[in-house]
PDB file of N, CA and C in Angstrom:
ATOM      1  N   UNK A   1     -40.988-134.276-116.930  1.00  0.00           N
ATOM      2  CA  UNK A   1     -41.219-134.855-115.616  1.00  0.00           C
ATOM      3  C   UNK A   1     -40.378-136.121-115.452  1.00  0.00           C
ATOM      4  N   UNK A   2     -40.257-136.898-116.700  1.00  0.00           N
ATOM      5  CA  UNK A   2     -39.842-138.082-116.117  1.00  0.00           C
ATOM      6  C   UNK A   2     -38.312-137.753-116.485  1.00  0.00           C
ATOM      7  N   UNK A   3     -37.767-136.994-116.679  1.00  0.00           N
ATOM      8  CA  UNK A   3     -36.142-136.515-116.633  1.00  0.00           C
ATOM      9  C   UNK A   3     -36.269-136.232-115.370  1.00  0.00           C
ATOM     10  N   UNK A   4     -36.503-135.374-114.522  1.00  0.00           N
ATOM     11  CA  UNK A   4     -36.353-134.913-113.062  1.00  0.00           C
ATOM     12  C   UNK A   4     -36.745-136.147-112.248  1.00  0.00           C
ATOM     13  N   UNK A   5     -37.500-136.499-112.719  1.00  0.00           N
ATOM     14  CA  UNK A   5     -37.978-138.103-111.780  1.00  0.00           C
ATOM     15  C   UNK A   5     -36.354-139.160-112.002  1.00  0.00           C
ATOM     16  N   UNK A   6     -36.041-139.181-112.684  1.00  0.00           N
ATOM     17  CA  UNK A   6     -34.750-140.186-113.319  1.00  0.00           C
ATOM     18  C   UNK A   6     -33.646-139.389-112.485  1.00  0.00           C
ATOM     19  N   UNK A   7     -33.798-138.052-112.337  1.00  0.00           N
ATOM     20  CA  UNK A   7     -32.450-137.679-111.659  1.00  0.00           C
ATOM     21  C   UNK A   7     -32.827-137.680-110.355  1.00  0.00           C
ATOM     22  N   UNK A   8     -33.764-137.658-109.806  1.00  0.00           N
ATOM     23  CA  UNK A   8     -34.284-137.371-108.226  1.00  0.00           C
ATOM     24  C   UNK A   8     -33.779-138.964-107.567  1.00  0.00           C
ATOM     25  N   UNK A   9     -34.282-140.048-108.573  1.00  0.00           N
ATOM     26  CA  UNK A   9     -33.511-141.171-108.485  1.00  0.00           C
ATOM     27  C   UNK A   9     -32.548-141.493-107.535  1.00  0.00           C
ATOM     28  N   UNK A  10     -32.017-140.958-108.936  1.00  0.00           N
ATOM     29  CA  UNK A  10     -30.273-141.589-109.130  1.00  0.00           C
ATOM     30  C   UNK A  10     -29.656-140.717-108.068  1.00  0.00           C
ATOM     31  N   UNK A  11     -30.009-139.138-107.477  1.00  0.00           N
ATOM     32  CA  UNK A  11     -29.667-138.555-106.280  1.00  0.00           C
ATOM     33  C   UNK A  11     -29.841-139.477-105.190  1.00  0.00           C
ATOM     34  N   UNK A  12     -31.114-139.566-105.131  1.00  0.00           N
ATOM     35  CA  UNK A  12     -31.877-141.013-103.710  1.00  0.00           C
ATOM     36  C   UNK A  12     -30.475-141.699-103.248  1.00  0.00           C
ATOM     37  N   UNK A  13     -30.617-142.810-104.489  1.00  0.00           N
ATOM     38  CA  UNK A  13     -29.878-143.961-104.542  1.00  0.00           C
ATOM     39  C   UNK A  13     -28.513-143.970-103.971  1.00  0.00           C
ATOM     40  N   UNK A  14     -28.051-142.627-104.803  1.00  0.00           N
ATOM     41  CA  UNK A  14     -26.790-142.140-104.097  1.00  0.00           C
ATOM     42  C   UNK A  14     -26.641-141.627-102.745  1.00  0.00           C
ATOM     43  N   UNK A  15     -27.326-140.578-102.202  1.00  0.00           N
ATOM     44  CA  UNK A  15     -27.472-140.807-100.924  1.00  0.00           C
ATOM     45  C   UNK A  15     -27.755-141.830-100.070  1.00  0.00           C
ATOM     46  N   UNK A  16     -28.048-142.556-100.445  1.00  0.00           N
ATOM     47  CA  UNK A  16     -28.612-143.749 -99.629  1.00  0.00           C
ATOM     48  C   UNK A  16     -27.288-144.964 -99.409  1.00  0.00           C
ATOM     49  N   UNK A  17     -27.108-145.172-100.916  1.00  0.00           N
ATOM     50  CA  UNK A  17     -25.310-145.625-100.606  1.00  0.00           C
ATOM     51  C   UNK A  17     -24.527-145.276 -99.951  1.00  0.00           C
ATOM     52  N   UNK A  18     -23.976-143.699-100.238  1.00  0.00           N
ATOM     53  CA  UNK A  18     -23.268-142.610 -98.908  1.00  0.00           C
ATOM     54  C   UNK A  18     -23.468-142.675 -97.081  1.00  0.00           C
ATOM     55  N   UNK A  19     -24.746-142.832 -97.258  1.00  0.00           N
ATOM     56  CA  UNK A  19     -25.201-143.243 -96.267  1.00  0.00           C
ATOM     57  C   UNK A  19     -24.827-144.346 -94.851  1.00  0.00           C
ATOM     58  N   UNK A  20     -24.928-145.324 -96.150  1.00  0.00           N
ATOM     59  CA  UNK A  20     -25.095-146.602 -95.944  1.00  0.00           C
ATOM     60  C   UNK A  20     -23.470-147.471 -95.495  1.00  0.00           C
ATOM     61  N   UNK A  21     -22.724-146.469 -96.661  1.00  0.00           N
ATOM     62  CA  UNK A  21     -21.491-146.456 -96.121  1.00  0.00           C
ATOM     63  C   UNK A  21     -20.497-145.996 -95.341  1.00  0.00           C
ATOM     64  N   UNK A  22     -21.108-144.805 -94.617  1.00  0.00           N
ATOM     65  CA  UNK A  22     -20.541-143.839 -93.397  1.00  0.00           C
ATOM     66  C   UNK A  22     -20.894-144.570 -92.234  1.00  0.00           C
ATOM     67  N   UNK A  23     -21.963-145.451 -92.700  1.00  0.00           N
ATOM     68  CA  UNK A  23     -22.522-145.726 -90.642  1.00  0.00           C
ATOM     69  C   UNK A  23     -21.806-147.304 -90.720  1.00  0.00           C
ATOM     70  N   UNK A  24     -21.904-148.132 -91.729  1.00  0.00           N
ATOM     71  CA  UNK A  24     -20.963-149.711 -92.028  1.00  0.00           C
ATOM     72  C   UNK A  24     -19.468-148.544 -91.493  1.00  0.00           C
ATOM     73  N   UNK A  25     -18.955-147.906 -91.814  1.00  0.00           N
ATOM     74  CA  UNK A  25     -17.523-147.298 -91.749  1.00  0.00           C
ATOM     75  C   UNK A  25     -17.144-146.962 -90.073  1.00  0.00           C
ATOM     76  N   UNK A  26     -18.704-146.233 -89.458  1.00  0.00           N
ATOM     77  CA  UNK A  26     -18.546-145.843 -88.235  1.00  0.00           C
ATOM     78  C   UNK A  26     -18.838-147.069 -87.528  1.00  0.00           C
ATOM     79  N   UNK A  27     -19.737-148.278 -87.649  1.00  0.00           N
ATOM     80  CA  UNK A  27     -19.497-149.671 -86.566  1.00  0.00           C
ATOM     81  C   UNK A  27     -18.306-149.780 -86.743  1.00  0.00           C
ATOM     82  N   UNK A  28     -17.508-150.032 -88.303  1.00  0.00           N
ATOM     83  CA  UNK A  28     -15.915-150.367 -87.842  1.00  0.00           C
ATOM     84  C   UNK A  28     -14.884-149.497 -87.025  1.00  0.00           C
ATOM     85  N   UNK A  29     -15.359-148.596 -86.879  1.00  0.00           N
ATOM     86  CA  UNK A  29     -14.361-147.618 -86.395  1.00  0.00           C
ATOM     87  C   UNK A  29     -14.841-147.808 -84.396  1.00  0.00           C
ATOM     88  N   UNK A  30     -15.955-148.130 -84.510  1.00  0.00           N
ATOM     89  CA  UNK A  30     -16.240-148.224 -82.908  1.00  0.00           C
ATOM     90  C   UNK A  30     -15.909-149.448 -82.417  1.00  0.00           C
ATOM     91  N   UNK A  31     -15.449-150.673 -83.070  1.00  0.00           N
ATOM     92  CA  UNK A  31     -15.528-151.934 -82.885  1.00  0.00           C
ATOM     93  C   UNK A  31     -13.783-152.457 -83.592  1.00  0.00           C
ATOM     94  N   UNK A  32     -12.704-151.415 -82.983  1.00  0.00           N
ATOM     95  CA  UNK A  32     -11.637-151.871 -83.590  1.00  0.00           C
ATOM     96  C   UNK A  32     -11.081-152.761 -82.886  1.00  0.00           C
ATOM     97  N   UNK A  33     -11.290-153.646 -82.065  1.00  0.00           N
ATOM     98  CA  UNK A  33     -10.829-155.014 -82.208  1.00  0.00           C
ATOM     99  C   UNK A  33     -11.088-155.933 -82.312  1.00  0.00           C
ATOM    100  N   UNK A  34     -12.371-156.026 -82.972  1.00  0.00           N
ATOM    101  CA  UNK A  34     -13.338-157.394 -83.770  1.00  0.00           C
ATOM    102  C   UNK A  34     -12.809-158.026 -85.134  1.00  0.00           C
ATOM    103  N   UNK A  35     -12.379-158.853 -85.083  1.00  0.00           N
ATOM    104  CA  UNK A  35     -11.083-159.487 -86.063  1.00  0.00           C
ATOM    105  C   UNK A  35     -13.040-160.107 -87.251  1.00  0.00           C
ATOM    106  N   UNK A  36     -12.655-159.734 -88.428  1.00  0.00           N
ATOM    107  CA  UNK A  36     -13.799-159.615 -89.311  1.00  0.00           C
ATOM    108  C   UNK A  36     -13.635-160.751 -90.638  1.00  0.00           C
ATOM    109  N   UNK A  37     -14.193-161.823 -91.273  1.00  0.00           N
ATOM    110  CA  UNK A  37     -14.030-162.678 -91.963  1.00  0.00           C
ATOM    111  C   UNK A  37     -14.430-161.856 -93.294  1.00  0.00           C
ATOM    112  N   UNK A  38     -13.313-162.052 -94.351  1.00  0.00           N
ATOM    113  CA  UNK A  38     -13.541-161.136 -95.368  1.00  0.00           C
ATOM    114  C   UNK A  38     -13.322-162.186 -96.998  1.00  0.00           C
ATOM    115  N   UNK A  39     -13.725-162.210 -98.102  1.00  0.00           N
ATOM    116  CA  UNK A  39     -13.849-162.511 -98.876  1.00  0.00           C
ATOM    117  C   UNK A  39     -13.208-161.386-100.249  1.00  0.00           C
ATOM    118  N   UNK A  40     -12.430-161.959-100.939  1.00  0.00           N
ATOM    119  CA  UNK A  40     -11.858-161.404-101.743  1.00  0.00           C
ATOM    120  C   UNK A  40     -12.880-161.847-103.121  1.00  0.00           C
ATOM    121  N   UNK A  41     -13.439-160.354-103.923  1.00  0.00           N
ATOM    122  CA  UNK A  41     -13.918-160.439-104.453  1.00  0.00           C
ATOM    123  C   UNK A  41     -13.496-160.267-105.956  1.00  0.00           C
ATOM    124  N   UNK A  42     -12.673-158.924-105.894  1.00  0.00           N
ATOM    125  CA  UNK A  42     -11.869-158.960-107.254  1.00  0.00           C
ATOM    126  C   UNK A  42     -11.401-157.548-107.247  1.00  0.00           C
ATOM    127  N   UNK A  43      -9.928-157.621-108.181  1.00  0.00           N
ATOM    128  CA  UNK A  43      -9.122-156.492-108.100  1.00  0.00           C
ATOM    129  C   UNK A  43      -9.698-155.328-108.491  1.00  0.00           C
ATOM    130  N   UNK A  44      -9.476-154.499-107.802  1.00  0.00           N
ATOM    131  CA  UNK A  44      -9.630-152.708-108.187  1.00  0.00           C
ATOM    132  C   UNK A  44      -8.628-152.259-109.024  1.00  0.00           C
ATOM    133  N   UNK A  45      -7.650-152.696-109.073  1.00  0.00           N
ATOM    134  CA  UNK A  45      -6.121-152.126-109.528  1.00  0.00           C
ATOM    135  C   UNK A  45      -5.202-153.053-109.040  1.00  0.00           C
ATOM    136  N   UNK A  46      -4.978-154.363-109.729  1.00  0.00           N
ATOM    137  CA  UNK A  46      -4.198-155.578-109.644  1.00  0.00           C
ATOM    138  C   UNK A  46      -2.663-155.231-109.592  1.00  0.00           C
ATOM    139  N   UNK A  47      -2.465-154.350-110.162  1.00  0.00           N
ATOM    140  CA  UNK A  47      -0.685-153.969-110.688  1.00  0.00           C
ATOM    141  C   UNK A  47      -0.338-152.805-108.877  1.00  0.00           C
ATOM    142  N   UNK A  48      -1.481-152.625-108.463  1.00  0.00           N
ATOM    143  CA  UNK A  48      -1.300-151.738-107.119  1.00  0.00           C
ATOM    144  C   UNK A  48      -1.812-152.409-106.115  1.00  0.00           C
ATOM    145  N   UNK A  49      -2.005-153.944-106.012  1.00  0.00           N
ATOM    146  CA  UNK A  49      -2.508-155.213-104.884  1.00  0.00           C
ATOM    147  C   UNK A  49      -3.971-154.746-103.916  1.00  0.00           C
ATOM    148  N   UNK A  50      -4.934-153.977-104.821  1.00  0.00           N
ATOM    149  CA  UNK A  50      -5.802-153.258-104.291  1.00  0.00           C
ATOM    150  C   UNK A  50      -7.002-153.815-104.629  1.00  0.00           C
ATOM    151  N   UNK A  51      -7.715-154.786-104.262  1.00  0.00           N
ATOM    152  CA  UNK A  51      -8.390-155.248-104.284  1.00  0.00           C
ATOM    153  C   UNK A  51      -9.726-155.154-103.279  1.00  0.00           C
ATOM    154  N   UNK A  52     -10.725-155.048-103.881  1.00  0.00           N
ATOM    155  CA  UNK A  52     -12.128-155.278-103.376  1.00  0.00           C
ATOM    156  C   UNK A  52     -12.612-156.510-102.306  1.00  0.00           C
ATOM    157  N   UNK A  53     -12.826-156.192-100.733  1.00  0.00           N
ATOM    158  CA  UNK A  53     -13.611-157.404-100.309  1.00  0.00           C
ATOM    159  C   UNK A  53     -14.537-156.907 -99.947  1.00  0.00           C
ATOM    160  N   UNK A  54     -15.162-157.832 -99.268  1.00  0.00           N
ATOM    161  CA  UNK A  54     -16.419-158.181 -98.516  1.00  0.00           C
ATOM    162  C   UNK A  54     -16.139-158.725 -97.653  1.00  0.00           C
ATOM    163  N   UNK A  55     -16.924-157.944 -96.202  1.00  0.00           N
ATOM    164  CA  UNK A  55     -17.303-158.428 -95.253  1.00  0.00           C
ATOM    165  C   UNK A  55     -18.615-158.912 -95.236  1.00  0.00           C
ATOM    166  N   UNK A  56     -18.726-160.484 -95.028  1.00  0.00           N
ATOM    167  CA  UNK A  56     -20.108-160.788 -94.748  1.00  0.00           C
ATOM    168  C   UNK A  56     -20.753-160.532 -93.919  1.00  0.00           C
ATOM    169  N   UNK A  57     -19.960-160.967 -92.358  1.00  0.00           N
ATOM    170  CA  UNK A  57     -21.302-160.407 -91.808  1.00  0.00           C
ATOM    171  C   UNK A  57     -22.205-159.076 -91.883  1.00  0.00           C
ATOM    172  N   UNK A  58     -21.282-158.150 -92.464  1.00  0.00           N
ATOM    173  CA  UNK A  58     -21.589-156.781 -92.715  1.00  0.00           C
ATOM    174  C   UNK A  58     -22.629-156.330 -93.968  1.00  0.00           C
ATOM    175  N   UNK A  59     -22.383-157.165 -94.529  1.00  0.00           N
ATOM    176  CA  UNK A  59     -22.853-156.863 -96.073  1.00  0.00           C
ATOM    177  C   UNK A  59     -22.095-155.972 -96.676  1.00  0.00           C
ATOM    178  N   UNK A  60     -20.790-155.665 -96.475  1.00  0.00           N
ATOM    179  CA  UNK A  60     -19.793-154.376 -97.107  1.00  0.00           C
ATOM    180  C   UNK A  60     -18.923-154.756 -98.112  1.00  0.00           C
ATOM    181  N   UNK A  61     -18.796-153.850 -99.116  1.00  0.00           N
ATOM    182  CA  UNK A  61     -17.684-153.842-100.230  1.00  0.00           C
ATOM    183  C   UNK A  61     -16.615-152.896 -99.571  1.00  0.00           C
ATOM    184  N   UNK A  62     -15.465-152.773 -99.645  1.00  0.00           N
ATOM    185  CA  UNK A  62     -14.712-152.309 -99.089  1.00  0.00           C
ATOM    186  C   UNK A  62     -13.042-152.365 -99.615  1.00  0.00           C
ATOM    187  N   UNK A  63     -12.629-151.643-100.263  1.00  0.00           N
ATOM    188  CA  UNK A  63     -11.103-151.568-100.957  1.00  0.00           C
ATOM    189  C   UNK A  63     -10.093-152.075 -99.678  1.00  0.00           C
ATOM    190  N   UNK A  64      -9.077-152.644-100.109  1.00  0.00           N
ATOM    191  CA  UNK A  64      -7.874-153.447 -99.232  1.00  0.00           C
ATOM    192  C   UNK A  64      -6.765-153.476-100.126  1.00  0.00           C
ATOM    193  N   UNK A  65      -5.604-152.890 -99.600  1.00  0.00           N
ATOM    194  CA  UNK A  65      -4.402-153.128-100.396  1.00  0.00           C
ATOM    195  C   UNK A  65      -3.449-154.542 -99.787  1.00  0.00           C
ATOM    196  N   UNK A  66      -3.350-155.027-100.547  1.00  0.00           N
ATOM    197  CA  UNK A  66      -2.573-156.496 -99.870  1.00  0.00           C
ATOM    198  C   UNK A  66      -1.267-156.550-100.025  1.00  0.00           C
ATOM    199  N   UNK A  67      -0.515-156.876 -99.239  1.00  0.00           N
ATOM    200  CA  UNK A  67       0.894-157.194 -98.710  1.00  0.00           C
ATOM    201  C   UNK A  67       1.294-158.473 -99.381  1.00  0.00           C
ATOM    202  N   UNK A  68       0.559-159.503 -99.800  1.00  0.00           N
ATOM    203  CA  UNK A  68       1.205-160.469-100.377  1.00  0.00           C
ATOM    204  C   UNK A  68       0.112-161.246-101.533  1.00  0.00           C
ATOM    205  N   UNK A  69       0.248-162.065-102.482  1.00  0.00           N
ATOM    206  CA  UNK A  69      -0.162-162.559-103.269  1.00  0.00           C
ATOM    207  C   UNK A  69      -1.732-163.320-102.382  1.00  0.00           C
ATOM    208  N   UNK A  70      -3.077-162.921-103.122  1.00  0.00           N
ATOM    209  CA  UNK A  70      -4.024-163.917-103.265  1.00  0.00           C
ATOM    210  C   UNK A  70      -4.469-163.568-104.351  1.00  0.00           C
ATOM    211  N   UNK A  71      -5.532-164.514-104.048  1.00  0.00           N
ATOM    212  CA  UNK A  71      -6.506-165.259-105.552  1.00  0.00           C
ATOM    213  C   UNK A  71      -7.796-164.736-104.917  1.00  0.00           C
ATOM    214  N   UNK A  72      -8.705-164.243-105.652  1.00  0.00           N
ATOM    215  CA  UNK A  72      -9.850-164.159-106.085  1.00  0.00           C
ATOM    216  C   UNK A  72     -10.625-165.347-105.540  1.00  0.00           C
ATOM    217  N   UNK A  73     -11.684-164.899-104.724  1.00  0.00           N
ATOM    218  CA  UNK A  73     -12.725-166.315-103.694  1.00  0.00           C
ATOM    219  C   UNK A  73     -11.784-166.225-103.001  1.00  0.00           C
ATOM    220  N   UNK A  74     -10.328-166.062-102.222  1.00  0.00           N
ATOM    221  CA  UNK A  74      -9.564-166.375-101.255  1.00  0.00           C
ATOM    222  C   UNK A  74     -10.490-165.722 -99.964  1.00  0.00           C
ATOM    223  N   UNK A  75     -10.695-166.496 -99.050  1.00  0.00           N
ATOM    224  CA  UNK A  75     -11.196-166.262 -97.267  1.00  0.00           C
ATOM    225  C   UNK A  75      -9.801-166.032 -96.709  1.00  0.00           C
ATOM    226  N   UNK A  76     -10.285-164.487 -95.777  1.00  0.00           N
ATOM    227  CA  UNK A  76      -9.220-164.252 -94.971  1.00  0.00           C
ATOM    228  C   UNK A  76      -9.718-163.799 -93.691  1.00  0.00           C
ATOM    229  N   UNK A  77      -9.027-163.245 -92.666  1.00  0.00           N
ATOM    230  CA  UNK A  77      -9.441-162.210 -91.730  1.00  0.00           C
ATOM    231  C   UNK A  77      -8.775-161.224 -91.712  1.00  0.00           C
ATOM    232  N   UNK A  78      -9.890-160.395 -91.361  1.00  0.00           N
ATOM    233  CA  UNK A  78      -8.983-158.608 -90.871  1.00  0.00           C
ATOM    234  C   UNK A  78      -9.541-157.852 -89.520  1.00  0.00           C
ATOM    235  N   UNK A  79      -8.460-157.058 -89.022  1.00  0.00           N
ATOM    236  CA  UNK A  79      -8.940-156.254 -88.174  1.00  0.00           C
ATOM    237  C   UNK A  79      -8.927-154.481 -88.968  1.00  0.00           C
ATOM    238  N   UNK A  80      -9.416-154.085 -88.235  1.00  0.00           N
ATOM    239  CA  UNK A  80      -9.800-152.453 -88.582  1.00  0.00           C
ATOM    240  C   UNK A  80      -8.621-152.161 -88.383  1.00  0.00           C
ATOM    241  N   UNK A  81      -7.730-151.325 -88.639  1.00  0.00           N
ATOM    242  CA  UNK A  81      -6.825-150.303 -88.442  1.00  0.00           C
ATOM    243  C   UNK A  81      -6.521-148.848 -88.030  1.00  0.00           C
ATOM    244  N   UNK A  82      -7.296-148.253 -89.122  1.00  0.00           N
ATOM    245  CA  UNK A  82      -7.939-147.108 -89.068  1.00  0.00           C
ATOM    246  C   UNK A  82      -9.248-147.348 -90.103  1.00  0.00           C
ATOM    247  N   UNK A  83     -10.423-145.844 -89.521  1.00  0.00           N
ATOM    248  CA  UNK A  83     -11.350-145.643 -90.003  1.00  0.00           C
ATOM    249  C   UNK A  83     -12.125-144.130 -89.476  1.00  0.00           C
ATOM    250  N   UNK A  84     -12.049-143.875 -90.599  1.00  0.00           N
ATOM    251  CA  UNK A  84     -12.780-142.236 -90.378  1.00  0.00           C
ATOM    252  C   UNK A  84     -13.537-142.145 -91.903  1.00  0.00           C
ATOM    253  N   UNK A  85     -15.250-142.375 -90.898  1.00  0.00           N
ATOM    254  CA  UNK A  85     -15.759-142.421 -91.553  1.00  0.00           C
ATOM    255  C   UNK A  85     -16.195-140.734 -92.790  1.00  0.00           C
ATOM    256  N   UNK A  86     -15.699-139.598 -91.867  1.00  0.00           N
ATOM    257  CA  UNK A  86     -16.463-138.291 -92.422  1.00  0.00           C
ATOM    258  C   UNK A  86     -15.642-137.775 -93.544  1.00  0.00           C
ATOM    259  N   UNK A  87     -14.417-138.751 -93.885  1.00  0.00           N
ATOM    260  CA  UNK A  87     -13.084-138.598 -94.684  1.00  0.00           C
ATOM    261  C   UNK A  87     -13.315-139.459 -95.332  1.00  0.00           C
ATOM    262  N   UNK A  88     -14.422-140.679 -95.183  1.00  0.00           N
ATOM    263  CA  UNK A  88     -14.697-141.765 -96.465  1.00  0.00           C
ATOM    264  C   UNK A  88     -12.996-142.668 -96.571  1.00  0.00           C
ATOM    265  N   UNK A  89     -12.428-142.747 -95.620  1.00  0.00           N
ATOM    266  CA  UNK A  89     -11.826-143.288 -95.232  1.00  0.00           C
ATOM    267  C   UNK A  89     -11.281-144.794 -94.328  1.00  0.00           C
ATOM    268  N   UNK A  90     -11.236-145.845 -95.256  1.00  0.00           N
ATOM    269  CA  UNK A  90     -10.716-147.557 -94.336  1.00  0.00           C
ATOM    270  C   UNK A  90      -9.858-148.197 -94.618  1.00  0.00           C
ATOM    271  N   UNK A  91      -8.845-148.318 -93.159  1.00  0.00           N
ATOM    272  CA  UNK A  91      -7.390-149.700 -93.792  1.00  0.00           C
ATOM    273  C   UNK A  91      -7.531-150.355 -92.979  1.00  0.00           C
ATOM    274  N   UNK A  92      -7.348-151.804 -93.489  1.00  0.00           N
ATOM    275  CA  UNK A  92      -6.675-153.013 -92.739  1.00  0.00           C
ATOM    276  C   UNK A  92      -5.425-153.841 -92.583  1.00  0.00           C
ATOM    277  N   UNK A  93      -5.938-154.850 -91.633  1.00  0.00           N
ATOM    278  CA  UNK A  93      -4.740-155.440 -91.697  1.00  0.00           C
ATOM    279  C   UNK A  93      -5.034-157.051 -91.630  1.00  0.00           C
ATOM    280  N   UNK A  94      -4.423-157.821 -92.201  1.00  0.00           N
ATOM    281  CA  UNK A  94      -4.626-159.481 -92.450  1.00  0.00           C
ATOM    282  C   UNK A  94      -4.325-159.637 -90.936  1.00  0.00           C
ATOM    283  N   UNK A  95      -5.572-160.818 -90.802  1.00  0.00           N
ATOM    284  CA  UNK A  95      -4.854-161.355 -89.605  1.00  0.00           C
ATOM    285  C   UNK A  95      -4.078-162.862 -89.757  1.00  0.00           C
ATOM    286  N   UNK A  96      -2.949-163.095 -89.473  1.00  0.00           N
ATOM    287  CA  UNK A  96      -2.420-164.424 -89.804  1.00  0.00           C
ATOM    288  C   UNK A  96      -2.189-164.881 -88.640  1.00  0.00           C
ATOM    289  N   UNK A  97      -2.942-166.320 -88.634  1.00  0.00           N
ATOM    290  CA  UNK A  97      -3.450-167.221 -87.206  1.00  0.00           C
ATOM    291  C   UNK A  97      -2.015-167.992 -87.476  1.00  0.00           C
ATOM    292  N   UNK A  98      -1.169-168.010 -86.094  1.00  0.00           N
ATOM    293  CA  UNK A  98      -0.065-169.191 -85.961  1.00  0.00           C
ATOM    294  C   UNK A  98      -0.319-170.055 -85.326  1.00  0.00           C
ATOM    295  N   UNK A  99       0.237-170.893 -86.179  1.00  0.00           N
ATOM    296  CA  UNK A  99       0.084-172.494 -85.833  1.00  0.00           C
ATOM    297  C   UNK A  99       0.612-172.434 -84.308  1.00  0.00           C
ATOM    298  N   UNK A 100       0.010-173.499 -83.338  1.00  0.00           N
ATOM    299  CA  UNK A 100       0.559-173.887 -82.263  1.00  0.00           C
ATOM    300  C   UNK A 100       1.821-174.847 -82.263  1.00  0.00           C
ATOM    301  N   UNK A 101       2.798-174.881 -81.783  1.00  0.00           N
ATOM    302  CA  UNK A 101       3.627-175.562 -81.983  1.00  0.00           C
ATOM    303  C   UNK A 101       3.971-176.959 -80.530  1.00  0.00           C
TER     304      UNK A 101
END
């Protein structure tokens, strides 16, 4: 019993993540021009600039490939790009604020 209980679990849990991450995937995909404050949390694959953030207001982990050098704790912004959520599918793009001159 408590083997089937341990896997009924760990199924739950997983659905519930899946879940959890199709409908966070589908607000971004309905809301593509809400420029989003993101937090760099730490590399997925450093040698391929693929790194893990977070959106706070969202509560989301979310893979990002980066175009140029940051650091770990670095604050940035992004907008959505694409997103399809039924393909488990998200890219962005940095937003870089110019100075007024």
């Amino acid at each position: 019993i408590v083997m089937c209980l341990g896997t009924a679990v760990r199924e739950a849990s997983s659905v519930e993540r899946q879940t959890n991450r199709y409908w966070g995937l589908e607000y971004l995909r309905r809301n593509p021009d809400e420029v989003w404050e993101a937090l760099m949390l730490r590399w997925l694959r450093e040698d391929s600039n693929l790194g893990l953030i977070l959106l706070e207001e969202l509560g989301l982990e979310l893979a990002m490939r980066f175009g140029r050098s940051i650091e770990i704790g670095d604050r940035f912004e992004v907008k959505v790009t694409h997103s399809d959520p039924r393909s488990d599918v998200i890219q962005f793009q940095e937003v870089i604020l110019q100075a007024a001159e």
